[in-house]
C-alpha atoms as a PDB file:
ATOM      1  CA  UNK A   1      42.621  17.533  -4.755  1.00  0.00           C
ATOM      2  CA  UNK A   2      39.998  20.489  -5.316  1.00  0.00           C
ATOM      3  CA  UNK A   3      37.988  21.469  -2.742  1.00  0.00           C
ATOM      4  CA  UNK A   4      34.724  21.221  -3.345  1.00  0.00           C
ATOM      5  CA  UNK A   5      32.236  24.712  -3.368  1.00  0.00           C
ATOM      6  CA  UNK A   6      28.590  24.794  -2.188  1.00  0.00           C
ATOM      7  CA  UNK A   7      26.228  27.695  -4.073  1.00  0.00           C
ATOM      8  CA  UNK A   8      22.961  29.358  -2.985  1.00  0.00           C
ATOM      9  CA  UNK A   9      21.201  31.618  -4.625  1.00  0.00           C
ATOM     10  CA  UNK A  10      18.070  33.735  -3.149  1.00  0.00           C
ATOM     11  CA  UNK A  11      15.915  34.840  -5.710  1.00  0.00           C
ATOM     12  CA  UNK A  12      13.531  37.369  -6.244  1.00  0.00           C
ATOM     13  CA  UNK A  13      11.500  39.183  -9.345  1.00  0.00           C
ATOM     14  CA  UNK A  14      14.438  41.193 -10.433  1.00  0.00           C
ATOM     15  CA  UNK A  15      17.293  40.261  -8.866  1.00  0.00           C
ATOM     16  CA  UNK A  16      19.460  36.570  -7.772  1.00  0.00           C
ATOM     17  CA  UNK A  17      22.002  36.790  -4.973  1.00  0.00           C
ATOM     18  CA  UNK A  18      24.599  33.913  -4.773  1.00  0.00           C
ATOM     19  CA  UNK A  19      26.534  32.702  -2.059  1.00  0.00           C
ATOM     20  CA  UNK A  20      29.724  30.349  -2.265  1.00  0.00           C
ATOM     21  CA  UNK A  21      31.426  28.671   0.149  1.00  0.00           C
ATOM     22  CA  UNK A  22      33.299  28.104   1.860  1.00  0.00           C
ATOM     23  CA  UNK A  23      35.098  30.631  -0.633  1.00  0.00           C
ATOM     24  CA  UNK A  24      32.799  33.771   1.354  1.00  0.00           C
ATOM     25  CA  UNK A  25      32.277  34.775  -2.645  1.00  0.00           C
ATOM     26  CA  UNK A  26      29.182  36.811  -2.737  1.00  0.00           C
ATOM     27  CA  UNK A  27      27.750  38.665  -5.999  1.00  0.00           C
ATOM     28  CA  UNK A  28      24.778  39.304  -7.443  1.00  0.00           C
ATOM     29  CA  UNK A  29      23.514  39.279 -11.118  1.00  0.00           C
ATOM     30  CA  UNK A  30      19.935  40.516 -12.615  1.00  0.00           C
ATOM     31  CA  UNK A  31      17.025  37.977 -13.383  1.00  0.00           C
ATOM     32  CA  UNK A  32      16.796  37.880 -16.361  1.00  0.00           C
ATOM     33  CA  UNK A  33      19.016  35.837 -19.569  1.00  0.00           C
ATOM     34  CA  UNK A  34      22.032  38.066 -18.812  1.00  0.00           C
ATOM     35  CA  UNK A  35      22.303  37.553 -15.481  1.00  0.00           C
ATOM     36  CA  UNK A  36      21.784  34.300 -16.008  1.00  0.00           C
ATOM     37  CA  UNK A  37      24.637  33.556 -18.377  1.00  0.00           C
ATOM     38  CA  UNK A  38      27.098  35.985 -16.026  1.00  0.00           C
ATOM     39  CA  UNK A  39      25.896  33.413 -12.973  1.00  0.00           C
ATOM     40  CA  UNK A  40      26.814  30.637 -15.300  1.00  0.00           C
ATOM     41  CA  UNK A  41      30.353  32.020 -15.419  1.00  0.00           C
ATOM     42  CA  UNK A  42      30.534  33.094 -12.392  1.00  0.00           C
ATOM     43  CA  UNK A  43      30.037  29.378 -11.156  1.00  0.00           C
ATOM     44  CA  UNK A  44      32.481  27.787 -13.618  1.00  0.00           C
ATOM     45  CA  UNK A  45      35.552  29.181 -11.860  1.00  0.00           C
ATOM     46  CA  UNK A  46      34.684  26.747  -8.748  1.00  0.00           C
ATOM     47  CA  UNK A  47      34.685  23.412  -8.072  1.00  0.00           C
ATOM     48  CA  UNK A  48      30.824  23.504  -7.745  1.00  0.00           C
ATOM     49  CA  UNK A  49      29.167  20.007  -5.861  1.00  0.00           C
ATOM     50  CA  UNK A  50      26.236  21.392  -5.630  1.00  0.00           C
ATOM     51  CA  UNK A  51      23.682  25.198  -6.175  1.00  0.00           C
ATOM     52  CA  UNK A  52      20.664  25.209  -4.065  1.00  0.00           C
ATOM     53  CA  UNK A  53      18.058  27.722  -4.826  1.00  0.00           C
ATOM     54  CA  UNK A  54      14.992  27.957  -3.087  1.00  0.00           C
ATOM     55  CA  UNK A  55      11.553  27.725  -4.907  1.00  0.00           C
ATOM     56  CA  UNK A  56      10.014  31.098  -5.317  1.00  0.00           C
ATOM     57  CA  UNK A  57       6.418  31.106  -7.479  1.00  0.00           C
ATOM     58  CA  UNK A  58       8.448  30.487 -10.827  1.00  0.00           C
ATOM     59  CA  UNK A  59      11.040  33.155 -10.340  1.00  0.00           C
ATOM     60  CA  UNK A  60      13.549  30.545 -10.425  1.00  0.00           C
ATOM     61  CA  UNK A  61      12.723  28.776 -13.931  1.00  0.00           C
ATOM     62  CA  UNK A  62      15.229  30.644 -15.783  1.00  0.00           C
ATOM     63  CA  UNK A  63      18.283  30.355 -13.684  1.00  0.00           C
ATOM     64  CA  UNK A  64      17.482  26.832 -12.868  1.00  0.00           C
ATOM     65  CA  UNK A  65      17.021  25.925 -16.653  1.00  0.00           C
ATOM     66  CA  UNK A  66      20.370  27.963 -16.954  1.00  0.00           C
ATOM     67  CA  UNK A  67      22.410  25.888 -14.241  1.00  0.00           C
ATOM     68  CA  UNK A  68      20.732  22.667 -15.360  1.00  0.00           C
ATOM     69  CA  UNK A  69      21.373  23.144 -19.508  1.00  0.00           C
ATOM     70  CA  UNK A  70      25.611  23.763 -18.530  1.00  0.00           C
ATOM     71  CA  UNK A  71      25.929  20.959 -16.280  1.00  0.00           C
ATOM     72  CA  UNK A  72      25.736  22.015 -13.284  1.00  0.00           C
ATOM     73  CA  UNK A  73      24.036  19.781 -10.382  1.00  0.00           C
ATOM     74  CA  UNK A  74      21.118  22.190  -8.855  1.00  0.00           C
ATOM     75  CA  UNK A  75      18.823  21.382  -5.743  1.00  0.00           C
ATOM     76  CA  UNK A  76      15.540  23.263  -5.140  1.00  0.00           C
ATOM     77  CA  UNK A  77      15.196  23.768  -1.483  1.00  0.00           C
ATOM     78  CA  UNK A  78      12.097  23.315   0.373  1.00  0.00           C
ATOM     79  CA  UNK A  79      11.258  27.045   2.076  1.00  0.00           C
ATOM     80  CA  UNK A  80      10.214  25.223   5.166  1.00  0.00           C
ATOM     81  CA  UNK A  81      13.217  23.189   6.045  1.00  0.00           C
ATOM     82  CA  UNK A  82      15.195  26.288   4.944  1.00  0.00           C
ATOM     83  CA  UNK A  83      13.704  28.523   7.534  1.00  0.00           C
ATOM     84  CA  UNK A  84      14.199  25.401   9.913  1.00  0.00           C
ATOM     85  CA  UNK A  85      17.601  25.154   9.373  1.00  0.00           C
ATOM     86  CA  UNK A  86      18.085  28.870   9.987  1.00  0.00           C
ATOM     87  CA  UNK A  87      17.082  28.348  13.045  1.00  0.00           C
ATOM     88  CA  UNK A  88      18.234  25.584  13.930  1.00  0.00           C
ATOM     89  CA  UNK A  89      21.778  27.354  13.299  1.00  0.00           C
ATOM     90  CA  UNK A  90      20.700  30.565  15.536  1.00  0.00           C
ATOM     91  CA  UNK A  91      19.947  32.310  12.291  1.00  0.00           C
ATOM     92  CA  UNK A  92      17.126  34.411  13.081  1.00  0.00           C
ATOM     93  CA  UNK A  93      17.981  37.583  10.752  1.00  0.00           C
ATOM     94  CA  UNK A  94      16.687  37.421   7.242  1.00  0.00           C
ATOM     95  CA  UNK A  95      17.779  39.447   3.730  1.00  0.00           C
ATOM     96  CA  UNK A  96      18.615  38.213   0.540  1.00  0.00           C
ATOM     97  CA  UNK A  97      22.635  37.785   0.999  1.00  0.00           C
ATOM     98  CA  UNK A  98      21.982  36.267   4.354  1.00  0.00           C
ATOM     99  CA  UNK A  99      19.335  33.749   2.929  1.00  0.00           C
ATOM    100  CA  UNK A 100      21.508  33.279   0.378  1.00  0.00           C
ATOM    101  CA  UNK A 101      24.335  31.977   2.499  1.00  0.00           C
ATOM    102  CA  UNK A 102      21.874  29.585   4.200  1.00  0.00           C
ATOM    103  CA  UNK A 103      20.842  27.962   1.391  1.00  0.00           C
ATOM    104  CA  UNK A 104      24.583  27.433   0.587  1.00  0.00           C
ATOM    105  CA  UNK A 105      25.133  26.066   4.044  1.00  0.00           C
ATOM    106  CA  UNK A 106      21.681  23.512   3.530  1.00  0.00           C
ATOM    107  CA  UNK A 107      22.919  21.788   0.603  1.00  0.00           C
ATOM    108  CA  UNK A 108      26.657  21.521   2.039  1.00  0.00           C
ATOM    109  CA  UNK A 109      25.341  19.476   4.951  1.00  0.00           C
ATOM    110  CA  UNK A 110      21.825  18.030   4.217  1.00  0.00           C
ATOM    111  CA  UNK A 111      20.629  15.593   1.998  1.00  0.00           C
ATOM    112  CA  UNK A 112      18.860  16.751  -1.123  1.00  0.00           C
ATOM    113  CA  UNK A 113      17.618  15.675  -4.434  1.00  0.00           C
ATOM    114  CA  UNK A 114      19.206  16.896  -7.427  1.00  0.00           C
ATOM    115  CA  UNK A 115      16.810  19.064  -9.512  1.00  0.00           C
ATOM    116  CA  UNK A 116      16.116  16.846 -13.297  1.00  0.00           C
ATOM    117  CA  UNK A 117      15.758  18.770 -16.687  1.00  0.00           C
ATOM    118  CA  UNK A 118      12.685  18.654 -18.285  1.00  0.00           C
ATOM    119  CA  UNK A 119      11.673  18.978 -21.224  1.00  0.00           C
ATOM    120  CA  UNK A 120       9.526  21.961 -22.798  1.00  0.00           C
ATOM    121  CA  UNK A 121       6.225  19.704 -23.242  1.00  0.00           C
ATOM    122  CA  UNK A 122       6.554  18.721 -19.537  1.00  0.00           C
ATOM    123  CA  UNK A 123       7.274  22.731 -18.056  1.00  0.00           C
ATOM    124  CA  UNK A 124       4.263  23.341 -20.058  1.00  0.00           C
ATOM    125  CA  UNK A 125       2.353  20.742 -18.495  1.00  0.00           C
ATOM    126  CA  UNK A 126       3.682  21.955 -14.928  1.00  0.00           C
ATOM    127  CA  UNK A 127       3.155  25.454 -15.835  1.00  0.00           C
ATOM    128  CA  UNK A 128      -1.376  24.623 -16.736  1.00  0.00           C
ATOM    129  CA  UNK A 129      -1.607  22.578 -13.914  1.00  0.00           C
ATOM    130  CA  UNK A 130      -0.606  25.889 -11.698  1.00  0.00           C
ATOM    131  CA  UNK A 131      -3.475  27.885 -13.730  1.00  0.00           C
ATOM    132  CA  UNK A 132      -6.248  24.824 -13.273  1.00  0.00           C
ATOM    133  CA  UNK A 133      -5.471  24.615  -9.432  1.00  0.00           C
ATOM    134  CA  UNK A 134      -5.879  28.161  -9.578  1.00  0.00           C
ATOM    135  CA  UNK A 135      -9.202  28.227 -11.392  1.00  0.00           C
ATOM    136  CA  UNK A 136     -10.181  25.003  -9.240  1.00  0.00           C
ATOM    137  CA  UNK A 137      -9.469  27.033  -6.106  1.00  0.00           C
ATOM    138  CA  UNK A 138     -11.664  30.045  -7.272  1.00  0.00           C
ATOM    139  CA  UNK A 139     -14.669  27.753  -8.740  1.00  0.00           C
ATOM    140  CA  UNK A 140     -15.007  26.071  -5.307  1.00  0.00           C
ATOM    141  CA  UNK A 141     -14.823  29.549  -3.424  1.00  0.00           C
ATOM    142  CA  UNK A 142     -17.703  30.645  -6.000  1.00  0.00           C
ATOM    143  CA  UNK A 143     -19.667  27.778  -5.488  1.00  0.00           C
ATOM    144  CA  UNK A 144     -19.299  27.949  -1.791  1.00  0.00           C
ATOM    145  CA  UNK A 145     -20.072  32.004  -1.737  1.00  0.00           C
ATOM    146  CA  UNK A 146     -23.209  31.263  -4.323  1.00  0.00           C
ATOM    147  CA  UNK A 147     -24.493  29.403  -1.619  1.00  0.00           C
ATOM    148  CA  UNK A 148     -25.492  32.423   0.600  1.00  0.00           C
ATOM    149  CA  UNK A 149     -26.771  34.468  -1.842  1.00  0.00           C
ATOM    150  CA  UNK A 150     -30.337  35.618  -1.644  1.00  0.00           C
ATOM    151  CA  UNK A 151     -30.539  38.440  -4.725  1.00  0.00           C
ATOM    152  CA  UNK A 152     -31.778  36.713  -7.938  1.00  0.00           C
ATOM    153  CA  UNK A 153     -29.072  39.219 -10.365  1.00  0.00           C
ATOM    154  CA  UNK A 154     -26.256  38.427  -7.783  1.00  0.00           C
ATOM    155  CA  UNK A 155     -27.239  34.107  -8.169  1.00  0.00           C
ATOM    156  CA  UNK A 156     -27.184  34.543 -11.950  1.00  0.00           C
ATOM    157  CA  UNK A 157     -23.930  36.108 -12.025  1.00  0.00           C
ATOM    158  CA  UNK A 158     -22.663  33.514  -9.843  1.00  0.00           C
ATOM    159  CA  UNK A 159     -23.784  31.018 -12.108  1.00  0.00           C
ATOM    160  CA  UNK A 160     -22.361  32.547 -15.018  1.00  0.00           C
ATOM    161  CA  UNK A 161     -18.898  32.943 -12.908  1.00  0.00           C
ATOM    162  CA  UNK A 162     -19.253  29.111 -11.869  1.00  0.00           C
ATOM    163  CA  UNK A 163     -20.232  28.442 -15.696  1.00  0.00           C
ATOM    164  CA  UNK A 164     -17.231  29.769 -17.025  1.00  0.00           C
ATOM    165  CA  UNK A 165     -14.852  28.449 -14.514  1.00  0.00           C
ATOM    166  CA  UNK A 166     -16.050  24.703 -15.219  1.00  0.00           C
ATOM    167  CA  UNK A 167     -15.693  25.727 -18.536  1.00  0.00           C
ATOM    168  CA  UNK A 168     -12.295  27.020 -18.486  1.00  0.00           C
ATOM    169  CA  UNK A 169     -10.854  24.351 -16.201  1.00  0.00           C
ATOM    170  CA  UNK A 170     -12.746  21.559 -19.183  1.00  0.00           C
ATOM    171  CA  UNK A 171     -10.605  23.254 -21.594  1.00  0.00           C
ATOM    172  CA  UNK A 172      -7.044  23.117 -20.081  1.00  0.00           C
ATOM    173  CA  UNK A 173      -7.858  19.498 -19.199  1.00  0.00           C
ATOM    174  CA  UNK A 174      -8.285  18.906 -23.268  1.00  0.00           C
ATOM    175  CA  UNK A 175      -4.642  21.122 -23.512  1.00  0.00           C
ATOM    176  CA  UNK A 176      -2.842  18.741 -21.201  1.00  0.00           C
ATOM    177  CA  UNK A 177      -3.393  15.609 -23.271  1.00  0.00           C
ATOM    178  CA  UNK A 178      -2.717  17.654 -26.508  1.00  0.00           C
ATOM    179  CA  UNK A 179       0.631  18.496 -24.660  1.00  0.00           C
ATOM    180  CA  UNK A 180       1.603  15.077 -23.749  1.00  0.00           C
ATOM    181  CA  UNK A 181       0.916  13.725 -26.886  1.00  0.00           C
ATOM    182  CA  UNK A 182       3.169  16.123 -28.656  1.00  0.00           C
ATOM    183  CA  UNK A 183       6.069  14.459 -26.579  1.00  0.00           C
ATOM    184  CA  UNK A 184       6.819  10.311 -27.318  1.00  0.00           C
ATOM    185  CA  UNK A 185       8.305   9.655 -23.722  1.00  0.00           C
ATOM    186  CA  UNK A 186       5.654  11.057 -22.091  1.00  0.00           C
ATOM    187  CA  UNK A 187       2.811   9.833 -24.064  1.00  0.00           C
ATOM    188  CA  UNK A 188       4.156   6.490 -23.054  1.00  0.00           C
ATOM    189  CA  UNK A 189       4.172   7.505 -19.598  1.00  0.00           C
ATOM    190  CA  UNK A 190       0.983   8.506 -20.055  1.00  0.00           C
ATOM    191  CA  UNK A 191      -0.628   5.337 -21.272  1.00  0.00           C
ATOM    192  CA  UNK A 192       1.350   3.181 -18.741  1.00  0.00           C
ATOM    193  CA  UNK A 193      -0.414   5.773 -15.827  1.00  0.00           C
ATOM    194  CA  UNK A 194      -4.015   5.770 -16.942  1.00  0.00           C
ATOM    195  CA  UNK A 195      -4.438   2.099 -17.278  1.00  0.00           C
ATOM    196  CA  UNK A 196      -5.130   2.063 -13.888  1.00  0.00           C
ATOM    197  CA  UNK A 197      -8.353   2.535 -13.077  1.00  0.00           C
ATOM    198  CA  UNK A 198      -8.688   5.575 -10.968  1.00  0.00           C
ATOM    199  CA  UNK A 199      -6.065   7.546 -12.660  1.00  0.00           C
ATOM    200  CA  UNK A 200      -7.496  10.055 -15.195  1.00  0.00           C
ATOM    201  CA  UNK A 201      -6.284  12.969 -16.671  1.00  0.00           C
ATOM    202  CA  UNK A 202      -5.033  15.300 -14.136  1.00  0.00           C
ATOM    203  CA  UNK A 203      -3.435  12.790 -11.998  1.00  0.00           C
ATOM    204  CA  UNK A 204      -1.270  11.247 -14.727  1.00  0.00           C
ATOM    205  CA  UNK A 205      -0.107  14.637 -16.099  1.00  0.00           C
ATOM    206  CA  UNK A 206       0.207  15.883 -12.824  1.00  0.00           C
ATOM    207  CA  UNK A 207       2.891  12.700 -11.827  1.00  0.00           C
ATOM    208  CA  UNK A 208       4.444  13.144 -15.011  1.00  0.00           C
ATOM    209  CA  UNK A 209       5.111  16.910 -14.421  1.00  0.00           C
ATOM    210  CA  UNK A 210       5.764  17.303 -10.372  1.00  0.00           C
ATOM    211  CA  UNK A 211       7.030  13.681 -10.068  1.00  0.00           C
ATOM    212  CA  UNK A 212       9.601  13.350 -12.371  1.00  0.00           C
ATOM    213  CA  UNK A 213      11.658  10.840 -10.239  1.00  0.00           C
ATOM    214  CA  UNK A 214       8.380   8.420 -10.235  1.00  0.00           C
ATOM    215  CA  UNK A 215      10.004   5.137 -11.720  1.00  0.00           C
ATOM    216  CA  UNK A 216      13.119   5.623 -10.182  1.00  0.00           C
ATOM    217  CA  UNK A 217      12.453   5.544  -6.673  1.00  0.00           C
ATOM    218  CA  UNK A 218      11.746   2.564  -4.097  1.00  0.00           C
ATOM    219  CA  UNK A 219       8.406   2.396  -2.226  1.00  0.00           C
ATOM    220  CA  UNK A 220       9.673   4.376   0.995  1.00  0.00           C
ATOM    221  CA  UNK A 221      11.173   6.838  -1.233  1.00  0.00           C
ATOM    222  CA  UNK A 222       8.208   7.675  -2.971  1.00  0.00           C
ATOM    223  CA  UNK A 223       5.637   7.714  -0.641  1.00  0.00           C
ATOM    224  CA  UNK A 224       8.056   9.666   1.432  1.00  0.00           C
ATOM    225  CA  UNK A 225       8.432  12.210  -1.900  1.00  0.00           C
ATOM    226  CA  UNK A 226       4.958  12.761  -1.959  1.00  0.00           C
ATOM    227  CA  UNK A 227       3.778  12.545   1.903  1.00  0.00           C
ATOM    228  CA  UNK A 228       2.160   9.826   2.446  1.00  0.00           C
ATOM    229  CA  UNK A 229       4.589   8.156   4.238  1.00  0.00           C
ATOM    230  CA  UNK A 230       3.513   7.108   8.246  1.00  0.00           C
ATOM    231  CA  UNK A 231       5.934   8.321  10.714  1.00  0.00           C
ATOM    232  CA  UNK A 232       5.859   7.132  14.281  1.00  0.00           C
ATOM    233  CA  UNK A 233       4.929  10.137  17.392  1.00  0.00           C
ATOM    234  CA  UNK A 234       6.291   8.252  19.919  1.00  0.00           C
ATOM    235  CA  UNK A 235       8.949   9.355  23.267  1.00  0.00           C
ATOM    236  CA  UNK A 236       9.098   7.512  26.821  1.00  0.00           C
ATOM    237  CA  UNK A 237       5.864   6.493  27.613  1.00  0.00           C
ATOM    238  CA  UNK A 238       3.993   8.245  25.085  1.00  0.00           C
ATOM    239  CA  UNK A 239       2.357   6.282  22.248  1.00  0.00           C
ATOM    240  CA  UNK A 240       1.005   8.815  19.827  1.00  0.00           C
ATOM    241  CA  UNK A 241      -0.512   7.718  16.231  1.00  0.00           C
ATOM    242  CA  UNK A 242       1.357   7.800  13.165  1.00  0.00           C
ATOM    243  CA  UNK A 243       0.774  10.420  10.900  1.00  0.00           C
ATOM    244  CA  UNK A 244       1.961  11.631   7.420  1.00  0.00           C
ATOM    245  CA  UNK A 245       3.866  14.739   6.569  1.00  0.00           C
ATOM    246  CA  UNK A 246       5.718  17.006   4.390  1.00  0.00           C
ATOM    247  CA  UNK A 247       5.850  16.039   0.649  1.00  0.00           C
ATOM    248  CA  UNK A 248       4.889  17.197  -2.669  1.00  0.00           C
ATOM    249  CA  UNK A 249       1.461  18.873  -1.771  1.00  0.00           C
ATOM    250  CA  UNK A 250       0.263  19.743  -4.886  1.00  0.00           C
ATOM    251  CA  UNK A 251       1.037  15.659  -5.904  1.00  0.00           C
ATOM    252  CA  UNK A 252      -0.870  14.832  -2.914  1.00  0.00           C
ATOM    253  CA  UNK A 253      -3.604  16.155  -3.435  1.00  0.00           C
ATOM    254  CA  UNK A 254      -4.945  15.344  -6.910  1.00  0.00           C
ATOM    255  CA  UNK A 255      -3.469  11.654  -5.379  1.00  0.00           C
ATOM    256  CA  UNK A 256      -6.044  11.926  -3.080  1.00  0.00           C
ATOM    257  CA  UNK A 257      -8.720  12.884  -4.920  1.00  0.00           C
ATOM    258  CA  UNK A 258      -7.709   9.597  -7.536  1.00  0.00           C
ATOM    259  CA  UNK A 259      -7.693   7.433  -4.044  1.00  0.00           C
ATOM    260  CA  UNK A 260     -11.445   8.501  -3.385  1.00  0.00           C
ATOM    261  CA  UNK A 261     -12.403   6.994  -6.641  1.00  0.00           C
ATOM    262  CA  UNK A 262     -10.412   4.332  -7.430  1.00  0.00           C
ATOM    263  CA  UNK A 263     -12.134   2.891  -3.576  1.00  0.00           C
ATOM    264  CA  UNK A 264     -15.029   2.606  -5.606  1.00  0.00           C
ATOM    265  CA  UNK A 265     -14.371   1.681  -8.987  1.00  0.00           C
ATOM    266  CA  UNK A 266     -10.846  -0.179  -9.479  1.00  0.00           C
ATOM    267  CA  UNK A 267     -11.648  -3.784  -7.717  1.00  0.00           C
ATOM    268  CA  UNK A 268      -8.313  -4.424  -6.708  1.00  0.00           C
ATOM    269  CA  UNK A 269      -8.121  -1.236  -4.679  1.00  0.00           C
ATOM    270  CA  UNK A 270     -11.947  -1.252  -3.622  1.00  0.00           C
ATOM    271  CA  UNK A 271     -10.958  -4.810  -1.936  1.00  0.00           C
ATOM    272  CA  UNK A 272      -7.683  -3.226  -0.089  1.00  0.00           C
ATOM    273  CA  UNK A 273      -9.826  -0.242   0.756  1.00  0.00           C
ATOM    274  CA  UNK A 274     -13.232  -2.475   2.210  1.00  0.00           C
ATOM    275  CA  UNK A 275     -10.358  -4.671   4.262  1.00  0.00           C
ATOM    276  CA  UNK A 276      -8.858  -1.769   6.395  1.00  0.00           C
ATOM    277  CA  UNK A 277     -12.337  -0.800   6.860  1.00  0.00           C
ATOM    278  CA  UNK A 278     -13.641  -4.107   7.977  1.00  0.00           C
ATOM    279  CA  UNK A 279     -10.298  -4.276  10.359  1.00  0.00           C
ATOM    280  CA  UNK A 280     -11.822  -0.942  12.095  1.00  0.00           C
ATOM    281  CA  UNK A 281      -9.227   1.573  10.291  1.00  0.00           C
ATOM    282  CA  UNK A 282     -10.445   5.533  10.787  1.00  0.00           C
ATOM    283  CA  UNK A 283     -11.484   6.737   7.253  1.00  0.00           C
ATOM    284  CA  UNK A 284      -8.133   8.818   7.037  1.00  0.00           C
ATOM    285  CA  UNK A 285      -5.990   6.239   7.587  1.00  0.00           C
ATOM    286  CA  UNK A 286      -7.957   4.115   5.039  1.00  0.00           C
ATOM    287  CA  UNK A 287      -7.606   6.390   2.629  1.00  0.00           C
ATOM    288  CA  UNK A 288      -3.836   7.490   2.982  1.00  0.00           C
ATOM    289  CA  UNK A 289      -3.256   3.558   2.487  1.00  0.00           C
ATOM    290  CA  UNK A 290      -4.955   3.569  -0.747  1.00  0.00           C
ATOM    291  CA  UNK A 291      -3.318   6.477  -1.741  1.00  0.00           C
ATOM    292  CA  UNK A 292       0.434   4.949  -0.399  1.00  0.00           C
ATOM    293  CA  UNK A 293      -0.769   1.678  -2.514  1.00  0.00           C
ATOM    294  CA  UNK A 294      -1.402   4.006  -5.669  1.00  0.00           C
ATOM    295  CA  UNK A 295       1.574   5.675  -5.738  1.00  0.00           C
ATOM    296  CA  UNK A 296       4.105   2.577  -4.830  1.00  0.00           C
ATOM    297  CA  UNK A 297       2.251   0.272  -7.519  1.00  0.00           C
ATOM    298  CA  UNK A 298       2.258   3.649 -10.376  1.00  0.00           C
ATOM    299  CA  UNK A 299       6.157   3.784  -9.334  1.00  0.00           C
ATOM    300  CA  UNK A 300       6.602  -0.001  -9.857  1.00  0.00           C
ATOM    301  CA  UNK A 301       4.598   0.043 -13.426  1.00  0.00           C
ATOM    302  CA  UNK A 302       6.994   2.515 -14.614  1.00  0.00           C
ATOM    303  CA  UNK A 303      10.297   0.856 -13.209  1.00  0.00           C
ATOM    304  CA  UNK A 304       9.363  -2.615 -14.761  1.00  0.00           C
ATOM    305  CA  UNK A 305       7.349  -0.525 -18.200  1.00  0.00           C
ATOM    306  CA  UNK A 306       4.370  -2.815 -17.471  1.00  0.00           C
ATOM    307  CA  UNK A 307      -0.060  -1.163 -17.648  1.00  0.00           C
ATOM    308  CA  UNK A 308      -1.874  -2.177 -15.106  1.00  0.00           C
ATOM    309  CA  UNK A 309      -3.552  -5.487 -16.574  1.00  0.00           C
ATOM    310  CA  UNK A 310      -0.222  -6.674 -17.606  1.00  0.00           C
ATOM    311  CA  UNK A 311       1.099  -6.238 -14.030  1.00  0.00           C
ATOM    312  CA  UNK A 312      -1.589  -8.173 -12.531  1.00  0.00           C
ATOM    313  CA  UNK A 313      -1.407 -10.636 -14.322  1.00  0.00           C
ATOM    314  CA  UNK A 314       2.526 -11.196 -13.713  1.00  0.00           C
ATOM    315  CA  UNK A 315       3.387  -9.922 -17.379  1.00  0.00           C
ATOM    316  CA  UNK A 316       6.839  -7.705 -17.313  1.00  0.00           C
ATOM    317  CA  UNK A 317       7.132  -5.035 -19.646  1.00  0.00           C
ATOM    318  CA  UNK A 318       4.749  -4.077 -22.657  1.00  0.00           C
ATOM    319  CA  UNK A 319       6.074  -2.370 -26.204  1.00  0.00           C
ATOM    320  CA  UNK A 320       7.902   1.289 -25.791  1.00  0.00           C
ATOM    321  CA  UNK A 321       6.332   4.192 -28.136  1.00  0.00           C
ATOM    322  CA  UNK A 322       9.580   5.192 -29.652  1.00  0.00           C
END
């Protein structure tokens, strides 16, 4: 029987170093579509179970796409754990060959989620949603600076800044529906998502592009996935709250921001919402319910292929866009 080979790869702009083991075999290979088809062949000559490779601003697209297209079972490791594991080993050095090795040692021993292919229309969609947080991030730091300006040139240019920003972020929200719709699956998605009231645009697209596993998960999984999960503080005689953590930020966020709404506007959730609140929950917690309620009933629509209406009124599945 084979034994079976564990890969990491660090990555950087120009360069990935891989790691297998418990072979010791270390090499390196450029980043770019040669290197990536030499890493490709590099990797068949071992009984590969798994390649991590650690998430690194986009750097790793192409060698993950590479990995992923021949077969190969990749996991994209979270930086955090991965520095916590380090440590956890006595690992406190850091370089590329070194952090390579780690990631190799992560996936050998911890549990981790295989990375899924997606399609083009989806990397697209993941790929806009990076440039409207972006231009969401600056709009609110304009708005925010604007604030304390006193000069009447230095307000108008702020405006114009603000203006154009709003503008900008209108006109990738128009993009991301073209995109889906370009791609049958995930305009189906898309319809099942946004039948909920309280899920628009950014939060369907944003599911269906950084929550590819939605559908496929139970409700501890997912609300784990994206971090909104409660887990218990609690040693000897100390009784601390629950509190969420770790998770999909970027999910998270735009979840929460679909929470705040659908509290006031989708009755079923308003009702959930206005009973924690009458039972004396904090505002927080309130919230991060809603949001946990969101996500586990958006996960169970697209296991059973059922819209909202149909699933509350008991209905099971509804016609697939082919």
């Amino acid at each position: 029987m084979a034994m079976l080979s564990f890969g990491g790869i660090d990555v950087s702009k120009d360069r990935l170093d891989v790691m297998v083991l418990p072979e010791e075999q270390c090499s390196s290979v450029p980043n770019d579509a040669a290197g990536w088809a030499k890493l490709v062949e590099q990797l068949r000559g071992f009984s590969i179970s798994a390649i991590g490779i650690e998430a690194s601003g986009g750097y790793e697209r192409g060698a993950v796409r590479a990995l992923l297209a021949a077969g190969m079972s990749v996991r994209q490791v979270n930086p955090f754990k991965l520095r916590q594991f380090a440590r956890a080993s006595g690992v406190l050095a850091k370089n590329d060959p070194l952090d390579a090795r780690m990631i190799a040692s992560f996936v050998a021993v911890m549990p981790t989620r295989p990375a899924q292919r997606q399609t083009p229309a989806a990397e697209r969609l993941a790929e806009m949603l990076a440039v409207r947080r972006q231009l969401s991030a600056e709009k609110v730091a304009a708005e925010n600076a604007s604030r304390l300006l006193e000069d009447a040139m230095l307000q108008r240019l702020s405006r114009r800044r603000i203006a154009r920003l709003a503008a900008d972020i209108d006109m990738l929200d128009g993009h991301l529906v073209e995109v889906v719709g370009t791609d049958a699956p995930l305009a189906h998605r898309y319809r099942l998502l946004t039948s909920m009231t309280g899920v628009g645009t950014v939060l369907a697209c944003t599911l269906i592009a950084l929550l590819p596993e939605l559908g496929g998960m139970t409700r501890k999984q997912v609300a784990a996935l994206v971090g909104v999960a409660p887990y218990a503080f609690e040693s000897g005689t100390l009784k601390g709250r629950r509190c969420i953590w770790g998770g999909r930020a970027n999910v998270r966020q735009v979840l929460y921001m679909a929470a705040m709404s659908a509290s006031n506007w989708n009755p079923g959730l308003k009702a959930f919402h206005d009973r924690l609140k009458a039972a004396g929950k904090k505002p927080k917690v309130t919230i991060v319910a809603v949001m946990r309620k969101m996500i586990t009933t958006l996960n169970a629509m697209l296991r059973d292929d059922v819209v909202w209406a149909d699933r509350l009124r008991g209905r099971h599945s509804v016609p697939t866009v082919r």
